[in-house]
Protein backbone atom coordinates (compact mmCIF):
# COMPACT_ATOMS: atom_id res chain seq x y z
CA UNK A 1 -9.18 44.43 19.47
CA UNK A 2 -7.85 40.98 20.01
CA UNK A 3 -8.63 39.68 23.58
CA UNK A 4 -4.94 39.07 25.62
CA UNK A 5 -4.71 35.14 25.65
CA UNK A 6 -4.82 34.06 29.48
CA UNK A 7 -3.39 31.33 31.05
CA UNK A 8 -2.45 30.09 34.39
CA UNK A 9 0.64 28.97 35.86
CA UNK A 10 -0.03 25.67 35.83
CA UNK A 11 -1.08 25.81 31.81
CA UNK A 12 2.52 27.39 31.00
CA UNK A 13 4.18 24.84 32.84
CA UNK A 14 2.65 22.25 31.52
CA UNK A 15 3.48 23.75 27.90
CA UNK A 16 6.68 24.53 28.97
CA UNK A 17 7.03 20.43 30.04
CA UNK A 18 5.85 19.24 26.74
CA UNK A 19 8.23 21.64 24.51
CA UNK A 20 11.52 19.88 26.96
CA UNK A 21 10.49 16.35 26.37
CA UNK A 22 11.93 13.81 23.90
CA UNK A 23 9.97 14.46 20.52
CA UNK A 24 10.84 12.21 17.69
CA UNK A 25 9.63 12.12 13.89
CA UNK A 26 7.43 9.29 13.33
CA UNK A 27 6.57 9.01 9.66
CA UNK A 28 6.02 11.26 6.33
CA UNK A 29 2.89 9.82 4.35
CA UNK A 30 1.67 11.18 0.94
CA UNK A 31 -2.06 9.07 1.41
CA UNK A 32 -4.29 9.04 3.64
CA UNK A 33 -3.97 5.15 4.26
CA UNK A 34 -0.53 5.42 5.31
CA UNK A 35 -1.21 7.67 8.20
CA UNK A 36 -1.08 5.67 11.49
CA UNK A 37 -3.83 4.13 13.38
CA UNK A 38 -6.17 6.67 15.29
CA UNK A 39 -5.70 6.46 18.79
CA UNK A 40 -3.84 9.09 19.99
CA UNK A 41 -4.45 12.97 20.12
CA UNK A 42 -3.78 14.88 17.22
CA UNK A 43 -2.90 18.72 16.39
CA UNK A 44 -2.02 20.17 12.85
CA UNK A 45 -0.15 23.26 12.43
CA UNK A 46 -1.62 24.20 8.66
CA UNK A 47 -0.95 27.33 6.28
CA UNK A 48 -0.09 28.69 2.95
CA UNK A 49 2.92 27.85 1.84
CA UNK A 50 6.21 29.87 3.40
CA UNK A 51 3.92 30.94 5.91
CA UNK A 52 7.00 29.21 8.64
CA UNK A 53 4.95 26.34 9.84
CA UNK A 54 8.16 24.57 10.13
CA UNK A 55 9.94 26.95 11.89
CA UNK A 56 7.48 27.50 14.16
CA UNK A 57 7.54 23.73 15.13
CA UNK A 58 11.33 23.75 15.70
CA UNK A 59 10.85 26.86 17.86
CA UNK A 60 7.88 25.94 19.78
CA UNK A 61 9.28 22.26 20.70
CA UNK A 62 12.61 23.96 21.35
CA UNK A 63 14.75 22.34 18.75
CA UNK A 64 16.66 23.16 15.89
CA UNK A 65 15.97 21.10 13.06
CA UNK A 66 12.84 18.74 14.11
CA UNK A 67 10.91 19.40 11.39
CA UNK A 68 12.94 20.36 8.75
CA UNK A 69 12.43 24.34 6.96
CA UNK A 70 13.69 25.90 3.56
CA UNK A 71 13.39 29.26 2.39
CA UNK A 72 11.74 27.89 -0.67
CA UNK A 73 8.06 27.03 -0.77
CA UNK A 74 6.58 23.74 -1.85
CA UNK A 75 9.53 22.68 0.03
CA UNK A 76 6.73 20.51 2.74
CA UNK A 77 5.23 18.12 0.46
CA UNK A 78 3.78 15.23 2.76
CA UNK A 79 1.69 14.87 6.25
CA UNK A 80 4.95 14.98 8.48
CA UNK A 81 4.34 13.63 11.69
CA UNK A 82 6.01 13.94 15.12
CA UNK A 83 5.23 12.37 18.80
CA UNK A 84 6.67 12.91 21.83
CA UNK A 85 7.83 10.20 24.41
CA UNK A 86 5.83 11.31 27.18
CA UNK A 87 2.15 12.14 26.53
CA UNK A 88 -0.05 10.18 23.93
CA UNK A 89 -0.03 12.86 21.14
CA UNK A 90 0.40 13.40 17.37
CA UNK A 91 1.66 16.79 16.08
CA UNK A 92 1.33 17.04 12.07
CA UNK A 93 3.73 19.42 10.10
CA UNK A 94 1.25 19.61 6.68
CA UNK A 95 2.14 20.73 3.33
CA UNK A 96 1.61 24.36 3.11
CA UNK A 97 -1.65 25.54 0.68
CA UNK A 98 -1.33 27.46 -2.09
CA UNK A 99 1.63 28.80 -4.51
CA UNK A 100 4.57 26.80 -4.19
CA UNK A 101 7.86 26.52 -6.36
CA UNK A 102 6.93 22.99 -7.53
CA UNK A 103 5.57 21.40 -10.44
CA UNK A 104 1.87 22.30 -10.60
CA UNK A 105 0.34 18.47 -10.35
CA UNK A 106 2.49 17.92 -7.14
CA UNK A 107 1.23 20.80 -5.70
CA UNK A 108 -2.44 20.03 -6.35
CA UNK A 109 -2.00 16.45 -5.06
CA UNK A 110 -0.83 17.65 -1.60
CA UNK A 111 -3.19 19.97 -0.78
CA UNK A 112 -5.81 17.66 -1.82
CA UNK A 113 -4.41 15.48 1.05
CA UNK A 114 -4.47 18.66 3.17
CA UNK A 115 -8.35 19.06 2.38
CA UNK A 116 -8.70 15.90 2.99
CA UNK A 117 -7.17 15.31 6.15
CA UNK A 118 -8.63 18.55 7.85
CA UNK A 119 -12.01 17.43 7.12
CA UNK A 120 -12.05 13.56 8.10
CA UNK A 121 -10.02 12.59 10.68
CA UNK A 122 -11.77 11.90 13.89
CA UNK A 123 -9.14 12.19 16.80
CA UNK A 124 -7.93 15.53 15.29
CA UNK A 125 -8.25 17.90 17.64
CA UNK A 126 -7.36 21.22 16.87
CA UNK A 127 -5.60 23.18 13.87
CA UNK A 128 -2.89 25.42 14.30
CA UNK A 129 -4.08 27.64 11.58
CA UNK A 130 -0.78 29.93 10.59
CA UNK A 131 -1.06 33.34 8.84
CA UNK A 132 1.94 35.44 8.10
CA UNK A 133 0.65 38.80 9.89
CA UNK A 134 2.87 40.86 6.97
CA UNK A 135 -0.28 39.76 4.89
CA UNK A 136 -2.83 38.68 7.07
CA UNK A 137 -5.81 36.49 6.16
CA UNK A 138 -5.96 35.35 2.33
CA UNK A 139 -8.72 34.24 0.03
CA UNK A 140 -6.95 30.80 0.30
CA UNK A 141 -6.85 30.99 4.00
CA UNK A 142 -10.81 31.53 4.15
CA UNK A 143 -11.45 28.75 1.84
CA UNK A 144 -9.55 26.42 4.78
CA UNK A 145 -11.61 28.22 7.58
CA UNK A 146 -15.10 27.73 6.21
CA UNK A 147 -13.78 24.11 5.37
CA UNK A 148 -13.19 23.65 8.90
CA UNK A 149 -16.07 25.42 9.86
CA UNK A 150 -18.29 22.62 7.51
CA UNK A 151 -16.54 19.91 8.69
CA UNK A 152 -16.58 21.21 12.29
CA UNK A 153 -12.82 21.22 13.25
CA UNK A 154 -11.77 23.24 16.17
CA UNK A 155 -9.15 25.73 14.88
CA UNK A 156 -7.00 28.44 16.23
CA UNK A 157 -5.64 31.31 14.10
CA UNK A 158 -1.59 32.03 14.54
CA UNK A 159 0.06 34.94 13.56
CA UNK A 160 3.71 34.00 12.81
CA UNK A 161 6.65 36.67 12.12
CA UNK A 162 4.81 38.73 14.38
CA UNK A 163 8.85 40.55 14.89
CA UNK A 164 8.32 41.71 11.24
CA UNK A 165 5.79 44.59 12.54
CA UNK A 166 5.92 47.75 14.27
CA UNK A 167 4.02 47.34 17.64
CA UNK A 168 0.88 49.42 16.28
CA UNK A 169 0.62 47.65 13.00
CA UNK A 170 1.09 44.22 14.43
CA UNK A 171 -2.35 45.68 16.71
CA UNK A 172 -3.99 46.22 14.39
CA UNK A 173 -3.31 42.86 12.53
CA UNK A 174 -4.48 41.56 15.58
CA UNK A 175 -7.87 43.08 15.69
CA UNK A 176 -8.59 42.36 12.28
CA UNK A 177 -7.65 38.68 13.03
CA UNK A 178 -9.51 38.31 15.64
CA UNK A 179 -12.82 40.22 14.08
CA UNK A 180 -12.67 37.89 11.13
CA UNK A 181 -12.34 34.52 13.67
CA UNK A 182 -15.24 36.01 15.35
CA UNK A 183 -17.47 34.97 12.43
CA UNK A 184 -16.35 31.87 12.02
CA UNK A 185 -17.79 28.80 14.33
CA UNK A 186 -15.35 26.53 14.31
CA UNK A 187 -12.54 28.92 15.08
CA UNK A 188 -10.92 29.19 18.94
CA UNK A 189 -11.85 33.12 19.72
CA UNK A 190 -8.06 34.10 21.08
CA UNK A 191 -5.68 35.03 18.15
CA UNK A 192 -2.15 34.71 18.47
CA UNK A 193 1.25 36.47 17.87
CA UNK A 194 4.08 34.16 17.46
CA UNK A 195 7.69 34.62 15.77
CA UNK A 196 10.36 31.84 15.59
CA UNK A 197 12.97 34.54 15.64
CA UNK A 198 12.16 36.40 18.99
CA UNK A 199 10.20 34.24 20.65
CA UNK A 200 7.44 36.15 21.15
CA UNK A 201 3.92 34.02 21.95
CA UNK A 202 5.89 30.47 21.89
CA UNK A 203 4.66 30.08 26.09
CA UNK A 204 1.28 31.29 24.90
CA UNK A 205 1.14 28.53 21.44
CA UNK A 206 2.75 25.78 23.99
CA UNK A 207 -0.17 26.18 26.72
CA UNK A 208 -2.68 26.13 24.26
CA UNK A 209 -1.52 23.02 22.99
CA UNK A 210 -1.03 21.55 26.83
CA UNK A 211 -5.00 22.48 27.64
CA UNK A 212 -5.99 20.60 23.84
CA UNK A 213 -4.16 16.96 25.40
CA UNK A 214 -5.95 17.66 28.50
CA UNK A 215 -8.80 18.82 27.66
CA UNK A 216 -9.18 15.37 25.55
CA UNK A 217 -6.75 13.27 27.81
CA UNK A 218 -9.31 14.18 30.49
């Protein structure tokens, strides 16, 4: 059973006040060289491909088309990165691992840069790791994790379209989650349940990313 994530008033407000501020979109890079100077805190929202990572942006920051989303996957192809006017942070929208609708050689060359992002970039902080809970945790998906786990990236599992599944299934999606995170070192041990569409866990996935800047703003 997952444990219920648990934070305090002050977390959720704190969330709440980075989702309202001014976000802009900084840059899209394709190379590692291009990515900006490191300075700054930075978080990475990372999954297969259609798993919503984009969506799940737009909802959690509270805007419509931030980071832009397509039905069609491969749609992502570069390190798309966002800052907001008020705190000293980087939020990356990455290329989403795995089958895409694009030519084959594109879609090896972007989640090379994926791989190699997640494993060597000092002032990242924590992953956003996204699973669709229709389908739960893949092969591909484990591959990431123990990469993480190597490399020793702090990561935290997200279930997105959580509104997809019956209360008792989405449970027990939830438990499995959470057992599998368990084994994993790297990995941050609360699991959660997000959907764009209803809103569910978006106060829950904004704290969390309000105690990562001040945790390392501290």
């Amino acid at each position: 059973m997952n444990d219920t994530p648990e934070f305090s008033d002050d977390q959720i407000a704190a969330g709440e006040r980075l989702a309202f501020g001014r976000w802009e979109f900084l840059k899209g890079v394709v190379a590692l060289e291009h990515l900006p100077e490191t300075g700054p805190v930075e978080i990475a929202f990372a999954g297969r491909s259609n798993v919503g990572k984009s969506s799940l942006i737009n909802a959690v920051l509270k805007r419509r088309s931030l980071a832009r989303t397509s039905n069609t996957p491969g749609r992502t192809q570069e390190l798309n990165i966002f800052k907001p006017g008020h705190a000293s942070l980087l939020l990356f929208d990455m290329p989403g691992y795995g089958f895409a609708k694009a030519p084959l050689e594109k879609v090896e060359a972007w989640t090379s840069l994926v791989k190699d992002y997640l494993r060597g970039r000092a002032t990242l902080a924590r992953v956003f790791l996204l699973i669709d809970a229709r389908h739960g945790i893949k092969p591909i998906d484990c591959e990431i994790m123990a990469m993480l786990d190597e490399a020793a990236v702090s990561y935290q599992i997200v279930l997105t379209k959580a509104d997809k599944l019956k209360p008792g299934k989405l449970e027990h999606v939830l438990g499995e989650t959470h057992t599998e995170a368990t084994k994993h070192p790297a990995a941050f041990p609360i699991v959660l349940a997000t959907s764009s569409q209803s809103k569910e866990g978006l106060s829950m996935l904004r704290a969390s990313i309000a105690q990562v800047l001040a945790d390392y703003s501290a």
